[in-house]
N, C-alpha and C. Protein backbone atom coordinates (compact mmCIF):
# COMPACT_ATOMS: atom_id res chain seq x y z
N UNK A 1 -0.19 -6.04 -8.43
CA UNK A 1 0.55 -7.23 -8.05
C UNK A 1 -0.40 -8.41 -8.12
N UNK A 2 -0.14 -9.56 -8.44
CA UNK A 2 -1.03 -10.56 -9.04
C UNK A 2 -1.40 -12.09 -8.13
N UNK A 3 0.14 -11.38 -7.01
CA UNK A 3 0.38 -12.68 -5.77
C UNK A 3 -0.75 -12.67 -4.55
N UNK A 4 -1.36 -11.21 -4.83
CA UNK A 4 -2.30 -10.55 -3.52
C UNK A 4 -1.83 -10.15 -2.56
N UNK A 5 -0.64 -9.73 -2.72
CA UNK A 5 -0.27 -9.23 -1.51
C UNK A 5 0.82 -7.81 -2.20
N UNK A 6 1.04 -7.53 -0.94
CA UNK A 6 1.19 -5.69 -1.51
C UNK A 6 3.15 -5.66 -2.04
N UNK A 7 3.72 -5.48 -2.78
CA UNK A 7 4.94 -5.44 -3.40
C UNK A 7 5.76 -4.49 -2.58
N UNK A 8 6.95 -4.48 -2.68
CA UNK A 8 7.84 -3.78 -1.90
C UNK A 8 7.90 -2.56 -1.82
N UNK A 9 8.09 -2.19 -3.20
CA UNK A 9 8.43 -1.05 -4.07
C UNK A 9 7.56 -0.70 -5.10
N UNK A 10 7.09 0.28 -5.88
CA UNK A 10 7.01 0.34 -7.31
C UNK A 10 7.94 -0.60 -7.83
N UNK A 11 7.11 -1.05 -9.44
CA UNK A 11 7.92 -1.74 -10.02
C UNK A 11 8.42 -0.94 -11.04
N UNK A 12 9.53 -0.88 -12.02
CA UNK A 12 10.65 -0.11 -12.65
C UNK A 12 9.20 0.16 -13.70
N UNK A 13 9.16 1.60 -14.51
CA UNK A 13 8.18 2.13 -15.32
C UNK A 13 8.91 1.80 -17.12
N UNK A 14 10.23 1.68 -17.08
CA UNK A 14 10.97 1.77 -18.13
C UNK A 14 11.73 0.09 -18.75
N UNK A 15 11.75 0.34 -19.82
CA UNK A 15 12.82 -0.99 -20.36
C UNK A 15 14.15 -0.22 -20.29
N UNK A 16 15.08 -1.86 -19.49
CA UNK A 16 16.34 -1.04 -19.53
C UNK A 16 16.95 -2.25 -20.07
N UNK A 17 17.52 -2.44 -20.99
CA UNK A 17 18.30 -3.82 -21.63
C UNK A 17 19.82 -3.39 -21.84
N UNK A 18 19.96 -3.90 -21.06
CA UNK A 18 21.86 -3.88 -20.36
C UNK A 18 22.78 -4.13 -21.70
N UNK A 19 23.42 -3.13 -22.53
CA UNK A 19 24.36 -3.89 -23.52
C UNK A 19 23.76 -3.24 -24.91
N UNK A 20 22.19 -2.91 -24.59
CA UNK A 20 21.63 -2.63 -26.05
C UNK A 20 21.32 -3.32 -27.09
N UNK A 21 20.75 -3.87 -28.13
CA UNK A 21 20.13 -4.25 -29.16
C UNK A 21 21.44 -5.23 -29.53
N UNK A 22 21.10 -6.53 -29.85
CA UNK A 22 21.80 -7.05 -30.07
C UNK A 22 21.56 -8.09 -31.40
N UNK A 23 22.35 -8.24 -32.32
CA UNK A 23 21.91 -8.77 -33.94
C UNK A 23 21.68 -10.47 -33.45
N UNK A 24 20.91 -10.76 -34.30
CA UNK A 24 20.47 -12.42 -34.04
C UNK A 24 21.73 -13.44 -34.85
N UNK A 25 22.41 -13.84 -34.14
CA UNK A 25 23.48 -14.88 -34.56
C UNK A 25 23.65 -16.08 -34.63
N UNK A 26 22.65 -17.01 -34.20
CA UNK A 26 22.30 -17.78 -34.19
C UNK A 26 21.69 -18.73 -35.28
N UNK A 27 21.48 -19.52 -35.83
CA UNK A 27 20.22 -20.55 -36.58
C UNK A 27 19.63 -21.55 -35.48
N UNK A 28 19.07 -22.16 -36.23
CA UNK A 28 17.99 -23.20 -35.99
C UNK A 28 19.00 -24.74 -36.00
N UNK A 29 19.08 -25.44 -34.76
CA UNK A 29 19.08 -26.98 -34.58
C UNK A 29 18.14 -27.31 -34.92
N UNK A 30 17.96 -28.75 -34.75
CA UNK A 30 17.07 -29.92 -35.11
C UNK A 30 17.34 -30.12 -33.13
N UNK A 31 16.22 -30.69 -32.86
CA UNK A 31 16.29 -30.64 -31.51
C UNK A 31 17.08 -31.53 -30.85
N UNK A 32 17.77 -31.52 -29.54
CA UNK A 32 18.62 -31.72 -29.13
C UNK A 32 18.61 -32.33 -27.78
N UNK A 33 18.04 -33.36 -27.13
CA UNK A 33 18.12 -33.99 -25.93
C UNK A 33 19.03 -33.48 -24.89
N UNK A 34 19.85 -32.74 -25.00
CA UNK A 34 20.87 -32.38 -24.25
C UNK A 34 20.02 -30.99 -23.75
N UNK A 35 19.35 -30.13 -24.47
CA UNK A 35 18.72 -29.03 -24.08
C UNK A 35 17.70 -29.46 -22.88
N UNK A 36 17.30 -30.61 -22.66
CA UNK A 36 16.84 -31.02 -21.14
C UNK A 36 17.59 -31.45 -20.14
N UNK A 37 18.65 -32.19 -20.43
CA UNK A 37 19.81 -31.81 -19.42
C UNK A 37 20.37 -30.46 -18.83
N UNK A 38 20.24 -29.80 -20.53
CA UNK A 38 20.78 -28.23 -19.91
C UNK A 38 19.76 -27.87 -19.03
N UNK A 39 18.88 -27.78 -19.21
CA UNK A 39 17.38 -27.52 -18.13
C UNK A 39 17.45 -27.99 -16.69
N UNK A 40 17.64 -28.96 -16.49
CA UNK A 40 17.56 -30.19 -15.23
C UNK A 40 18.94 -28.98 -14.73
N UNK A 41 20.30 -28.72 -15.63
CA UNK A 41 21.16 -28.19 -14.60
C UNK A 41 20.81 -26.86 -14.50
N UNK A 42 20.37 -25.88 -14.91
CA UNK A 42 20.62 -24.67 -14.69
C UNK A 42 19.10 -24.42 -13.56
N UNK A 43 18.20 -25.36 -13.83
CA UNK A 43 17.07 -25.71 -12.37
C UNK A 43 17.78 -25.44 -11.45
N UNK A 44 18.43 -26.56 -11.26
CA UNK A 44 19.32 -26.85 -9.87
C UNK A 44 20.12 -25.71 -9.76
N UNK A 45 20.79 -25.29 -10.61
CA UNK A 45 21.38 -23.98 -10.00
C UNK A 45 20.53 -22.79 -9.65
N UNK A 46 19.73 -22.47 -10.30
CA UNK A 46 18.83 -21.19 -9.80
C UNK A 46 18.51 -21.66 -8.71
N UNK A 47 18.06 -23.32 -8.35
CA UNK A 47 17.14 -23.72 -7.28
C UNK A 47 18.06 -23.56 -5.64
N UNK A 48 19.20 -24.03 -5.89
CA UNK A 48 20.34 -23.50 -5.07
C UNK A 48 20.82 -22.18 -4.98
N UNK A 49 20.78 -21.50 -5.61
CA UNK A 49 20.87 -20.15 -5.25
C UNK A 49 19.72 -19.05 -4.76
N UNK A 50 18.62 -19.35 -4.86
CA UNK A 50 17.52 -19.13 -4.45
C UNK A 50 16.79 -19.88 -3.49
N UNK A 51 17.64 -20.87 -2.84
CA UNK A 51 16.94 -22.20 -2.01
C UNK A 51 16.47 -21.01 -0.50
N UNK A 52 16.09 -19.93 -0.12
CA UNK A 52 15.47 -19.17 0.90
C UNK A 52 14.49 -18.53 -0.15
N UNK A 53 14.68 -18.15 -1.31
CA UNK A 53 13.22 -17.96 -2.07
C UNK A 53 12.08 -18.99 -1.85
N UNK A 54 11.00 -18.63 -2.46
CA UNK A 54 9.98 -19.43 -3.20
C UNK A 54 9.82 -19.43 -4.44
N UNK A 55 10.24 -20.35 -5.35
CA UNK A 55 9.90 -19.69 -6.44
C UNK A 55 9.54 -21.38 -7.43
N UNK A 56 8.94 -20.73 -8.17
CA UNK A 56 8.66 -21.98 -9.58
C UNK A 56 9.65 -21.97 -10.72
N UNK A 57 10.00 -22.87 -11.14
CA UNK A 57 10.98 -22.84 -11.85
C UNK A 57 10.11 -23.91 -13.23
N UNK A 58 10.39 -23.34 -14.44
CA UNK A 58 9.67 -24.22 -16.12
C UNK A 58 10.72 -23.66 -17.07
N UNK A 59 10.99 -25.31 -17.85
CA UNK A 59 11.85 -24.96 -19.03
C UNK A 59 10.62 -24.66 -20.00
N UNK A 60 10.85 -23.98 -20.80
CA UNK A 60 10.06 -23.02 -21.43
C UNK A 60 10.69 -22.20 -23.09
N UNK A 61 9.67 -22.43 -23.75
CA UNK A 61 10.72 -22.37 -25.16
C UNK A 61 10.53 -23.38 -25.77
N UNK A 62 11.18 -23.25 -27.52
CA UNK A 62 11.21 -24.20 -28.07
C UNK A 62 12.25 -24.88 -27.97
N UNK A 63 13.13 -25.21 -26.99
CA UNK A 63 14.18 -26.27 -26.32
C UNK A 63 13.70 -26.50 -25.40
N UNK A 64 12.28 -26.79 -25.05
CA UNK A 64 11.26 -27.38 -24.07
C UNK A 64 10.57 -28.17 -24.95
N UNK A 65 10.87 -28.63 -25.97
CA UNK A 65 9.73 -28.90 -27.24
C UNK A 65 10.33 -30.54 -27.70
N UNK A 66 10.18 -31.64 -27.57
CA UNK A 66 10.83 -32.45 -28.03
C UNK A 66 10.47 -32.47 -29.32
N UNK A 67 11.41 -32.57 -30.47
CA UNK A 67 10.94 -32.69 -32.12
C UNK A 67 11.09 -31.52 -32.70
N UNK A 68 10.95 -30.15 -31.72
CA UNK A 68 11.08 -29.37 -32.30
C UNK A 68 12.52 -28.32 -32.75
N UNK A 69 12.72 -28.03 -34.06
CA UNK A 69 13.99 -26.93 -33.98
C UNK A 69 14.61 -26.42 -33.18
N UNK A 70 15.12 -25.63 -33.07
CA UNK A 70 15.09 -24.20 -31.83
C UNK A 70 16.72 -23.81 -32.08
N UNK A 71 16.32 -22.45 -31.64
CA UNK A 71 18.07 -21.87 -31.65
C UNK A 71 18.32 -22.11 -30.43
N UNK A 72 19.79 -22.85 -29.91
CA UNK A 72 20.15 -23.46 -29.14
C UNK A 72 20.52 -22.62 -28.31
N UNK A 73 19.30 -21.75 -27.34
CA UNK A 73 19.53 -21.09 -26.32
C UNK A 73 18.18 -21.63 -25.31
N UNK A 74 18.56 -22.28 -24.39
CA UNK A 74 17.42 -23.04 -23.11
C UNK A 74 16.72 -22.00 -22.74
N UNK A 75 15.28 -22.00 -22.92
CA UNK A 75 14.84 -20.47 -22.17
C UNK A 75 14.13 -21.12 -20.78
N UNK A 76 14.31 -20.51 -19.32
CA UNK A 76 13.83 -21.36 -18.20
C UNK A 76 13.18 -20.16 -17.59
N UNK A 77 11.65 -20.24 -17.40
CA UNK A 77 10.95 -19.25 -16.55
C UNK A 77 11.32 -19.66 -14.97
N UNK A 78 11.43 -18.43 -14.30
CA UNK A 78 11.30 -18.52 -12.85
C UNK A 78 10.15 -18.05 -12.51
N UNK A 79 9.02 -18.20 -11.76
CA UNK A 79 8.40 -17.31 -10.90
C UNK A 79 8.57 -16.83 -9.74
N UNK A 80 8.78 -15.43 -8.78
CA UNK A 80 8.86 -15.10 -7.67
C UNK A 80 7.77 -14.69 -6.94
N UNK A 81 7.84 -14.29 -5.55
CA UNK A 81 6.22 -13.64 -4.77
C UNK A 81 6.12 -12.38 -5.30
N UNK A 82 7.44 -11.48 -5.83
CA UNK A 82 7.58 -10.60 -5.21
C UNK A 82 8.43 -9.70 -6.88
N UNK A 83 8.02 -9.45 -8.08
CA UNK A 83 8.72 -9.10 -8.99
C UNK A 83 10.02 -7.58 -8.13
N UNK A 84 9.19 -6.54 -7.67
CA UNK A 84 10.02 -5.68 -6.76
C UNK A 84 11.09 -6.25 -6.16
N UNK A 85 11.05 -7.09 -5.57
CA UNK A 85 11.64 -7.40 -4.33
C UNK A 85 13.53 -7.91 -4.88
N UNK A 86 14.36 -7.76 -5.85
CA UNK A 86 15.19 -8.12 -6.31
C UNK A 86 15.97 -8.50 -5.55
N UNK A 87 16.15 -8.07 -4.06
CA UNK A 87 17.44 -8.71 -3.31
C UNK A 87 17.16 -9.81 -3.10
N UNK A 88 15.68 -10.16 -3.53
CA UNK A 88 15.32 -12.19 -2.94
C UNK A 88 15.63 -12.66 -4.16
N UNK A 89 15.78 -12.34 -5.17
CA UNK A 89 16.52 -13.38 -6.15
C UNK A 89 17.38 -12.83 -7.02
N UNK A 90 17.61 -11.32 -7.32
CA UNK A 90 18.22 -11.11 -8.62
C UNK A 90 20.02 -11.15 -8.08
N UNK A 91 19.94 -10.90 -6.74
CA UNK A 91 21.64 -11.47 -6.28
C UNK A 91 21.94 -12.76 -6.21
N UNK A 92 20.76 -13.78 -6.11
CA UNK A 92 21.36 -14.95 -5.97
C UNK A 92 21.55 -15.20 -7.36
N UNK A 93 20.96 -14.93 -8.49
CA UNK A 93 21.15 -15.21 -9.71
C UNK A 93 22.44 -14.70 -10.21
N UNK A 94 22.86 -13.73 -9.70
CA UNK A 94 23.80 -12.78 -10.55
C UNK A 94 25.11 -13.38 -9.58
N UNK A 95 25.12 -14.07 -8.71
CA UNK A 95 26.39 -14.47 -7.72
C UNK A 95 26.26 -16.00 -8.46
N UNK A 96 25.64 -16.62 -8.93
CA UNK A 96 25.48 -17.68 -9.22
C UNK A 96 25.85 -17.76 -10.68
N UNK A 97 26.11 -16.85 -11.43
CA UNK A 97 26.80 -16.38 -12.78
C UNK A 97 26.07 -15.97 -13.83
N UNK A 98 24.85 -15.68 -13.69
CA UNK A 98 24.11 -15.13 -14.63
C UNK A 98 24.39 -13.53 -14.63
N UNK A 99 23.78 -13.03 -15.88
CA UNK A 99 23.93 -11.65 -16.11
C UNK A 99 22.93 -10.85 -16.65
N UNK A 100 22.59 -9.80 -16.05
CA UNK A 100 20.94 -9.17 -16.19
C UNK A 100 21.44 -8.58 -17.75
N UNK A 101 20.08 -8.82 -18.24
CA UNK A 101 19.72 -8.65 -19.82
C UNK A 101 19.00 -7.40 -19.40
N UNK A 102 17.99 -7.51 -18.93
CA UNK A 102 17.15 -7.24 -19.22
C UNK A 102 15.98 -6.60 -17.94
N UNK A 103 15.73 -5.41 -17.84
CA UNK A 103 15.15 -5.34 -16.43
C UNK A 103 13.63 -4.13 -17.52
N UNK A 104 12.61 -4.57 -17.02
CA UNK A 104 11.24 -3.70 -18.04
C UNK A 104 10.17 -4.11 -16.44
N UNK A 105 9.19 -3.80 -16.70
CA UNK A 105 7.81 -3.76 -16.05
C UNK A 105 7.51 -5.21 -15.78
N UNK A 106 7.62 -5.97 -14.38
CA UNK A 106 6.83 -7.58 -14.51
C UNK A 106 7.64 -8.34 -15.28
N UNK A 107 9.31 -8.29 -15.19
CA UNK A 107 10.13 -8.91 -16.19
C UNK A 107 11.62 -8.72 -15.62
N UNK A 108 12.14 -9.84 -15.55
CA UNK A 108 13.36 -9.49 -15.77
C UNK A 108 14.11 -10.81 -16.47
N UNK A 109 15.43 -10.73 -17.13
CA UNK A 109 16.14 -11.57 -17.77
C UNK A 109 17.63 -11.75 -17.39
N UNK A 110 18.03 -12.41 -17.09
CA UNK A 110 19.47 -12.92 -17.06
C UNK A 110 19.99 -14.12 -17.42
N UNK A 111 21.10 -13.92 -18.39
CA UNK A 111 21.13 -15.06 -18.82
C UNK A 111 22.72 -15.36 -18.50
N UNK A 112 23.02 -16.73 -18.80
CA UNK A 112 24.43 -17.39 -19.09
C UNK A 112 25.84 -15.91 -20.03
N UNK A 113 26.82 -16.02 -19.75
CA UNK A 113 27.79 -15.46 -20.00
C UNK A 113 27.89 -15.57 -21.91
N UNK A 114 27.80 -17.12 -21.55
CA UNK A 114 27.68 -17.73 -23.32
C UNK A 114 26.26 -17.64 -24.13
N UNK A 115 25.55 -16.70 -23.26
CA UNK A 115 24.08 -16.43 -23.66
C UNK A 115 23.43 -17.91 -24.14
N UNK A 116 23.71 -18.64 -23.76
CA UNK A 116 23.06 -20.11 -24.32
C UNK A 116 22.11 -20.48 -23.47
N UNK A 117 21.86 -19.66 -22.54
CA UNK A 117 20.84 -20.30 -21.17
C UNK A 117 20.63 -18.76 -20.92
N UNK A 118 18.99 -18.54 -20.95
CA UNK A 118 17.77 -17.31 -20.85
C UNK A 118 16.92 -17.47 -19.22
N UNK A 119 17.19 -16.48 -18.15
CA UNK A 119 16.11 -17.16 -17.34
C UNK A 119 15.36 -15.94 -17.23
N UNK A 120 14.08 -16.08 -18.00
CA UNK A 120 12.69 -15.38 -17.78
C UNK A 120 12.23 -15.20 -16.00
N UNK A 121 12.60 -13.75 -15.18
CA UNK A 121 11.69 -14.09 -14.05
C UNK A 121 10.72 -13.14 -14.21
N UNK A 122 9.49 -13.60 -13.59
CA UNK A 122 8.02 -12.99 -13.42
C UNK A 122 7.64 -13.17 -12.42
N UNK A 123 6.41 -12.52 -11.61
CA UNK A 123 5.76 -12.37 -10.53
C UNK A 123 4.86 -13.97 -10.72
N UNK A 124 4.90 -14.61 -9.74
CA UNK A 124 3.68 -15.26 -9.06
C UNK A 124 2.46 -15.45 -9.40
N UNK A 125 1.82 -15.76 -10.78
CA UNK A 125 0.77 -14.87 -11.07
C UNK A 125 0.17 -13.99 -12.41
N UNK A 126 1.73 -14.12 -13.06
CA UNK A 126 1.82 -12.86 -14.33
C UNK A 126 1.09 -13.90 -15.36
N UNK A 127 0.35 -13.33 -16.05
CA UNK A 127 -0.29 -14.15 -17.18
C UNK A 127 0.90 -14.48 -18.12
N UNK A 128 1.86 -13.95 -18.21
CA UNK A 128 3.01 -14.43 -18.96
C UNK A 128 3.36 -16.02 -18.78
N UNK A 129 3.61 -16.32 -17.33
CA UNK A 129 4.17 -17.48 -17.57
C UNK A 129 3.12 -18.33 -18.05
N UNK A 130 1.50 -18.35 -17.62
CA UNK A 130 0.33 -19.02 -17.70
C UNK A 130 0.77 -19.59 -19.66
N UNK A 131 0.65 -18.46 -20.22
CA UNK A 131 1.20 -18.46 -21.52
C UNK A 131 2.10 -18.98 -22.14
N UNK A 132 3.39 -19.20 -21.61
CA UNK A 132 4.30 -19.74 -22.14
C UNK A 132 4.49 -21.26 -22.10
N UNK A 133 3.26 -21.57 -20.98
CA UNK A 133 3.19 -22.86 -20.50
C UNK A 133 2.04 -23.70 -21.44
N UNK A 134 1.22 -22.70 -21.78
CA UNK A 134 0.00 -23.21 -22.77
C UNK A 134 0.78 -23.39 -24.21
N UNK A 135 1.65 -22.60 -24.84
CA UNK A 135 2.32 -22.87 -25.76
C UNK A 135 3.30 -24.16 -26.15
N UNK A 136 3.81 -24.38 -24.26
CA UNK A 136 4.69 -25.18 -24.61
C UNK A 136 4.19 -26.76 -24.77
N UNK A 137 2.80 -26.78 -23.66
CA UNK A 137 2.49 -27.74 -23.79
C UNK A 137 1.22 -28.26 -25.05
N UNK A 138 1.40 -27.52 -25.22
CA UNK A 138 -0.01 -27.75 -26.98
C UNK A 138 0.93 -27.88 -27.82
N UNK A 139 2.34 -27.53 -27.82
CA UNK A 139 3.01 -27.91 -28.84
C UNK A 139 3.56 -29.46 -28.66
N UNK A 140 4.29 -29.66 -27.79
CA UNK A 140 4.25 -30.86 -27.21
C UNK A 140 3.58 -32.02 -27.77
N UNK A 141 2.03 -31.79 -27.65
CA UNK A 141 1.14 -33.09 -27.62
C UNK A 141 0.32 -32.23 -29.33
N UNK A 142 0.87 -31.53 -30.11
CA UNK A 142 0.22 -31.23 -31.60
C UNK A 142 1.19 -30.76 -32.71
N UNK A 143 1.66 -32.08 -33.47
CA UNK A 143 2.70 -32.16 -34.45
C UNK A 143 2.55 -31.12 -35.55
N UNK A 144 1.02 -31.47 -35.41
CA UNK A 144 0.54 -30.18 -36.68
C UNK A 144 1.07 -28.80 -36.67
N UNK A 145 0.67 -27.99 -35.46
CA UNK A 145 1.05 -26.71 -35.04
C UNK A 145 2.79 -26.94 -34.29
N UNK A 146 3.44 -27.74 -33.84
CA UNK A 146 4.47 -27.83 -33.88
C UNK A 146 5.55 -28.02 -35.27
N UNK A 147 4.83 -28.55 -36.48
CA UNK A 147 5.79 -28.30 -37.67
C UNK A 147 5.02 -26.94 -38.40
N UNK A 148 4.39 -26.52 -37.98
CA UNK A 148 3.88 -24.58 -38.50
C UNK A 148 4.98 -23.83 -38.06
N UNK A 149 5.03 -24.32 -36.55
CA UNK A 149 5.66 -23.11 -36.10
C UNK A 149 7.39 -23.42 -36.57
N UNK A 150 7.82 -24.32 -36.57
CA UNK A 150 9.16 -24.67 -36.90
C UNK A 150 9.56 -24.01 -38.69
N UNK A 151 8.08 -24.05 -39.68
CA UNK A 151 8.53 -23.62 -40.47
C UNK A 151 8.76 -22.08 -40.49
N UNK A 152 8.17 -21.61 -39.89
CA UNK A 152 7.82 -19.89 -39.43
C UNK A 152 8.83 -19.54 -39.11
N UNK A 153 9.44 -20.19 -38.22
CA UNK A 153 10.56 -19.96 -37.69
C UNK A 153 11.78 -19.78 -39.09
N UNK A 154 12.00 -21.03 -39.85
CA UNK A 154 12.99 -21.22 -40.43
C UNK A 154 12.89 -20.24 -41.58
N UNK A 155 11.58 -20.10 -42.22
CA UNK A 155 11.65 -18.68 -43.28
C UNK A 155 12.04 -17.31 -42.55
N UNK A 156 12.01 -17.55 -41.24
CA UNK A 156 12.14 -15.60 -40.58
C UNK A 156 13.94 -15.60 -40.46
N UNK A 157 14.11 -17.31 -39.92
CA UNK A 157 15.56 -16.90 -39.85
C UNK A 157 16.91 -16.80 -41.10
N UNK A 158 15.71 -16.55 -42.29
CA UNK A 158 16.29 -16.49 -43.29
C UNK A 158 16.47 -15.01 -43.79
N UNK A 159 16.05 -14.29 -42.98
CA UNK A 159 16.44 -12.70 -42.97
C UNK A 159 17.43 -12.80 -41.93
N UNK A 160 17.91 -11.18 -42.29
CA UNK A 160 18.91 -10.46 -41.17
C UNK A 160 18.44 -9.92 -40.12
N UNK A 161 18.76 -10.18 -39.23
CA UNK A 161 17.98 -9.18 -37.90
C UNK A 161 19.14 -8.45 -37.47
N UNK A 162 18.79 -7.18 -37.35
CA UNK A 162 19.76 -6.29 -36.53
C UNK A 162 19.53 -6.19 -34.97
N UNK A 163 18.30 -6.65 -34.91
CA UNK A 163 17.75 -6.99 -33.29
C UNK A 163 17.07 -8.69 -32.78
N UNK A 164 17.57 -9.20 -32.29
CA UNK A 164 17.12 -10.18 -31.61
C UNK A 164 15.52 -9.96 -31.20
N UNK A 165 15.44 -9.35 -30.80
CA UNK A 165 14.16 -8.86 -30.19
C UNK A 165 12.79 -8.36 -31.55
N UNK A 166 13.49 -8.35 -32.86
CA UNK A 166 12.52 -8.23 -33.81
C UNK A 166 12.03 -9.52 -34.58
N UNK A 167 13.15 -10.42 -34.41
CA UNK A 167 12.74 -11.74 -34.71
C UNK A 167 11.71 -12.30 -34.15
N UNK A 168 12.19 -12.15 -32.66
CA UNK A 168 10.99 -12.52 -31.62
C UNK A 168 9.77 -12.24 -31.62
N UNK A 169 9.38 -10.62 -32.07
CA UNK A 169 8.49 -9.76 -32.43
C UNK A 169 7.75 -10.63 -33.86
N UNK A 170 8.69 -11.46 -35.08
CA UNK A 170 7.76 -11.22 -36.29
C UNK A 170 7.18 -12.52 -35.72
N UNK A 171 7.66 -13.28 -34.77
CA UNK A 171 6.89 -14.58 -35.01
C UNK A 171 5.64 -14.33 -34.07
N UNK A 172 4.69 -13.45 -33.42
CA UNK A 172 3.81 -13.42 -32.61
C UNK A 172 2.40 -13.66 -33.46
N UNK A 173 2.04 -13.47 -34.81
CA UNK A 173 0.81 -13.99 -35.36
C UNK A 173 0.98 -15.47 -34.84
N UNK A 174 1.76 -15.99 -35.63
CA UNK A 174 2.19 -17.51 -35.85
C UNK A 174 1.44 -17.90 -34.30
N UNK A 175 2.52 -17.50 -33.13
CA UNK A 175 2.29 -17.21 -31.53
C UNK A 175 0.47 -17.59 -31.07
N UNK A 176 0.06 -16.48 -31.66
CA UNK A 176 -0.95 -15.92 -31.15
C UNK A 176 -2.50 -17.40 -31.85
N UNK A 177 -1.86 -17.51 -32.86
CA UNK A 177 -3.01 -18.67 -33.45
C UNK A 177 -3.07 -19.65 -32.64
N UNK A 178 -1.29 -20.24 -32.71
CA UNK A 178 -1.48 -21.75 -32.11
C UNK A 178 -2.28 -21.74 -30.54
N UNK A 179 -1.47 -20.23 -29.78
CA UNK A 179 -2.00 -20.36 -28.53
C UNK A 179 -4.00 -20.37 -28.31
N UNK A 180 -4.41 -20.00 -29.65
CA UNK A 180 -5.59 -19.86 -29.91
C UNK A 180 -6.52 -21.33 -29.95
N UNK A 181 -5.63 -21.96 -30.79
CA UNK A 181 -5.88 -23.43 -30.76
C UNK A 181 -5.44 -23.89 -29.47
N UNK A 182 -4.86 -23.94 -28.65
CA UNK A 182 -4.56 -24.32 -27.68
C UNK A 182 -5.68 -24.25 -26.71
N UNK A 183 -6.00 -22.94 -26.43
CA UNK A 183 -7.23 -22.83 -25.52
C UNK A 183 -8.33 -23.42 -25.88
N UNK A 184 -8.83 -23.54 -27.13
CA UNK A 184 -10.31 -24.14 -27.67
C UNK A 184 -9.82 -25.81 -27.42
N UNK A 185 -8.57 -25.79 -27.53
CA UNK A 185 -8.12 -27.91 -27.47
C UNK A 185 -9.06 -28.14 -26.51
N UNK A 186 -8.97 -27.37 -25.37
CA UNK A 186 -8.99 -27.62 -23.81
C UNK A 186 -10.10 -27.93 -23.55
């Protein structure tokens, strides 16, 4: 546990993705100002439904990216104290209308009905979010590695995916450089 303090439960040993493998249907926008509105609201809703949690809330993704593409699904990290601990947030999420994707090790996902809104939760701590935050913001403030990754993107989504989750998978070189440049920026 990464918060320092001792977790409820074991945390789940297995990936369990609710629904099964799902084909990528989506393309690529040109970015969209409204994807920070969508952000600002679905904040406030996690933030209200979780208002007896603690938690951090980051739009996150490339609809966190001004300038940049993105398939028009908002991805918003939560952080909790407590990844185990699901009755402190995964009911307020799921009464609040989200729907679990996704439950694996230090992870869980629920998203919007219309799958257009992703909320990433993680422990307090998880080098994951540290990550998603270094990505988002080196892209942000570096046009260079922000039109790399947009093209990366647009040649992959020019295949078929039978899994969402393999798309995600081919773009991690691409991933792994910029975040590379990112740390040496610093």
């Amino acid at each position: 546990m990464t918060n320092g303090s001792k977790p409820r439960r074991p945390d789940v040993t297995t990936v369990e993705i609710i629904g099964g493998p799902e084909a990528l249907e989506v393309g690529l926008s040109s970015y969209d100002a409204r994807w920070a509105e969508d952000y600002l609201r679905h904040r406030r809703r996690i933030l209200d439904a979780l208002a007896a949690a603690d938690v951090d809330v980051e739009h996150i993704g490339s609809t966190s990216v001004p300038g940049l593409a993105a398939k028009p699904i908002v991805d918003i990290v939560v952080a909790v104290v407590d990844i185990t601990a699901e009755e402190d947030y995964l009911d307020g999420l799921l009464a609040a209308g989200y729907e679990l994707r996704v439950r694996e090790p230090g992870h869980r996902l629920v998203r919007t009905p219309t799958r257009d809104v992703h909320v990433h939760v993680y422990e307090r701590g998880n080098p994951a979010v540290h990550e998603y935050l270094l990505l988002r913001d080196h892209l942000r403030s570096h046009a260079d590695d922000r039109a790399l990754y947009e093209s990366v993107k647009r040649a992959l989504l020019n295949r078929q995916w039978s899994d969402m989750n393999h798309y995600s998978d081919a773009k991690s070189d691409v991933i792994l450089a910029i975040k590379t440049r990112a740390r040496a920026a610093r």
